[in-house]
Protein backbone atom coordinates (compact mmCIF):
# COMPACT_ATOMS: atom_id res chain seq x y z
CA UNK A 1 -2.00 15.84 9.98
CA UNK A 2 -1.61 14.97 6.13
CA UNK A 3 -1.41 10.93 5.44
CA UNK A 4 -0.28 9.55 2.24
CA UNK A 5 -2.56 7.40 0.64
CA UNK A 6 -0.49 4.93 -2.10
CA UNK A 7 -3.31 3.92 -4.53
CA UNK A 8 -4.60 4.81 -7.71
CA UNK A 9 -6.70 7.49 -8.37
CA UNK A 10 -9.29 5.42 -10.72
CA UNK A 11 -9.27 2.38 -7.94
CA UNK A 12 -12.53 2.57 -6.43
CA UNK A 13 -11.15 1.18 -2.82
CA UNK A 14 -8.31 4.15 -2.64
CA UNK A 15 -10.76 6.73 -3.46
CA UNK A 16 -13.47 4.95 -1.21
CA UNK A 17 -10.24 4.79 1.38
CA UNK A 18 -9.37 8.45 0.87
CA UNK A 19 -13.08 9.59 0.98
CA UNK A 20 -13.27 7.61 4.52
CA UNK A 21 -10.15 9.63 5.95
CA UNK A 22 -11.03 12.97 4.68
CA UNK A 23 -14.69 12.56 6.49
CA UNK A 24 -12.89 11.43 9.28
CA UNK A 25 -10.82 14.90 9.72
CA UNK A 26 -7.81 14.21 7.39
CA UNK A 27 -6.08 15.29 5.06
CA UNK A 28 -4.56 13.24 2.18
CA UNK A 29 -2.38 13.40 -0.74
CA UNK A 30 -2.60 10.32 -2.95
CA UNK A 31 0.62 8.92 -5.05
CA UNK A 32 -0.24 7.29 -7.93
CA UNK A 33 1.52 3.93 -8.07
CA UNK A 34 0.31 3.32 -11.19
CA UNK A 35 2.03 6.45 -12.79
CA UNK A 36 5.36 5.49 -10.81
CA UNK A 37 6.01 2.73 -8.04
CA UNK A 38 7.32 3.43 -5.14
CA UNK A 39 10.95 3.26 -4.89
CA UNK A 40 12.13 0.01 -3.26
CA UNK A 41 13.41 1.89 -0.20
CA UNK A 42 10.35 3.94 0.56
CA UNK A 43 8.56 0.31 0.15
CA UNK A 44 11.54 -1.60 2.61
CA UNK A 45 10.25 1.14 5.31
CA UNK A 46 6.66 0.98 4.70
CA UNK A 47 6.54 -2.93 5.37
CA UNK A 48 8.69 -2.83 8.15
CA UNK A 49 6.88 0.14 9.86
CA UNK A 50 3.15 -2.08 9.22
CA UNK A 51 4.61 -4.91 10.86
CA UNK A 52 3.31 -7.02 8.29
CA UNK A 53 4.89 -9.66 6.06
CA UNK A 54 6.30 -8.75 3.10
CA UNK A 55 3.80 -10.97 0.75
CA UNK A 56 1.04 -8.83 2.31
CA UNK A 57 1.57 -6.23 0.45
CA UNK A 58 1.67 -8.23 -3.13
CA UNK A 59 -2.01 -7.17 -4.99
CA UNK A 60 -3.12 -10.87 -4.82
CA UNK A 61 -6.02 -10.56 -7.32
CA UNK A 62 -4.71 -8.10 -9.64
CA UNK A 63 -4.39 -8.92 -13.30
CA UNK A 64 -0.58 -8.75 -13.11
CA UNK A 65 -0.15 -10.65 -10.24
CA UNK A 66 -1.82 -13.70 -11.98
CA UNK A 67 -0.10 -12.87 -15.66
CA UNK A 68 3.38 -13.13 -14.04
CA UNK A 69 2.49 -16.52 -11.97
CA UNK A 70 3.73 -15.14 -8.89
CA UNK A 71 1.48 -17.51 -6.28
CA UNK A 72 3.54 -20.06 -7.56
CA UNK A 73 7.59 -17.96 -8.05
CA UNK A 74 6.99 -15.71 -4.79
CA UNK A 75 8.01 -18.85 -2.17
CA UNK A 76 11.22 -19.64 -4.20
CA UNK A 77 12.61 -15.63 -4.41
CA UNK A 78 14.15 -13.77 -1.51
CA UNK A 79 13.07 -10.86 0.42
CA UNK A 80 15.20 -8.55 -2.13
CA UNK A 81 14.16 -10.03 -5.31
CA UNK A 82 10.23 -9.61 -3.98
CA UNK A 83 11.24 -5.81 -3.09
CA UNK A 84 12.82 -5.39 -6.49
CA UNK A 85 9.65 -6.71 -7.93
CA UNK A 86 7.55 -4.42 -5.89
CA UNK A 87 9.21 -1.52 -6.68
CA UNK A 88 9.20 -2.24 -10.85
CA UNK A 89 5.40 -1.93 -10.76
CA UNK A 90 2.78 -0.35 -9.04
CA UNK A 91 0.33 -2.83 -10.07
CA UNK A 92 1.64 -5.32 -8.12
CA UNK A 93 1.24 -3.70 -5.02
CA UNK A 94 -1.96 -4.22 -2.91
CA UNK A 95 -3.77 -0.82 -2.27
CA UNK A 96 -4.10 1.70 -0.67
CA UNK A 97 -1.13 1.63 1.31
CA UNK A 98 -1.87 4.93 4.01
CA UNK A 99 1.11 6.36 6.09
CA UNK A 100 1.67 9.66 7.94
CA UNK A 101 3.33 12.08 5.54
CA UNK A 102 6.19 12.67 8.11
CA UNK A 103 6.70 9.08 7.73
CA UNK A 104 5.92 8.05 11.09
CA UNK A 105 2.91 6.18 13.17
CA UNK A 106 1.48 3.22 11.88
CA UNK A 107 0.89 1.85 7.81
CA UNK A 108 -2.50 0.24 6.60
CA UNK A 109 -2.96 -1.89 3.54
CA UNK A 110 -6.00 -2.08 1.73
CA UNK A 111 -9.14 -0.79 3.73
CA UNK A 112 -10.82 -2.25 6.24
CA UNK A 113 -13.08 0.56 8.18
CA UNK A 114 -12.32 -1.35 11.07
CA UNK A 115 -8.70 -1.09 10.87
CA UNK A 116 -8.75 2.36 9.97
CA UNK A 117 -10.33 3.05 13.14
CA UNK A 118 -8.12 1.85 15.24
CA UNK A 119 -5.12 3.35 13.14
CA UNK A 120 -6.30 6.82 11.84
CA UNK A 121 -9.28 8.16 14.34
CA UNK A 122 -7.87 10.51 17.04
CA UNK A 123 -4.61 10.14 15.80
């Protein structure tokens, strides 16, 4: 089965991510959200498939992140206005983001050997 890494192709933990999957059996294809973000749709899935909260998948420590002030702005927006922000720049997202190509089973964000475990071996 192919998974879909979401990363960046420079980003030492989505190429350390996609090395771990490969030597696990998989196969991967990895979107550059840096090139393009994900649209705000394929994002709206991706977070409600992980089951995680929506501020999970903001890139905490990234450069952008910080520059825009969003620890403080992210409380007072709405679920839309975060997923429109998402969606305007790949750099704001936390990565890698790994899914099932088919766009089913379960989403990871950032990697965690552990996690990925439990998510991507036998599966």
């Amino acid at each position: 089965m192919e998974l879909t890494i979401y990363g960046y192709p420079k980003c030492s933990t989505s190429t350390d991510a996609q090395k771990w999957l490969r030597a696990h059996g998989h196969q991967t294809a990895m979107y550059d959200m840096f090139a393009e973000a994900p649209p705000k749709e394929t994002l709206r899935e991706l977070i409600g498939r992980s089951g995680l909260a929506l501020r999970k998948f903001y890139n905490v420590n990234g450069d952008k992140y910080k520059e825009l002030g969003l620890k403080d702005k992210l409380g007072a927006m709405s679920s839309e206005e975060q997923l429109d922000l998402l969606a305007s720049d790949g750099r704001l997202i936390k990565r890698p983001i790994v899914t099932r190509s088919d766009g089913k089973g379960p989403v990871t964000v950032g990697f965690k050997p552990a996690e990925y475990e439990t998510a991507w071996v036998g599966k």
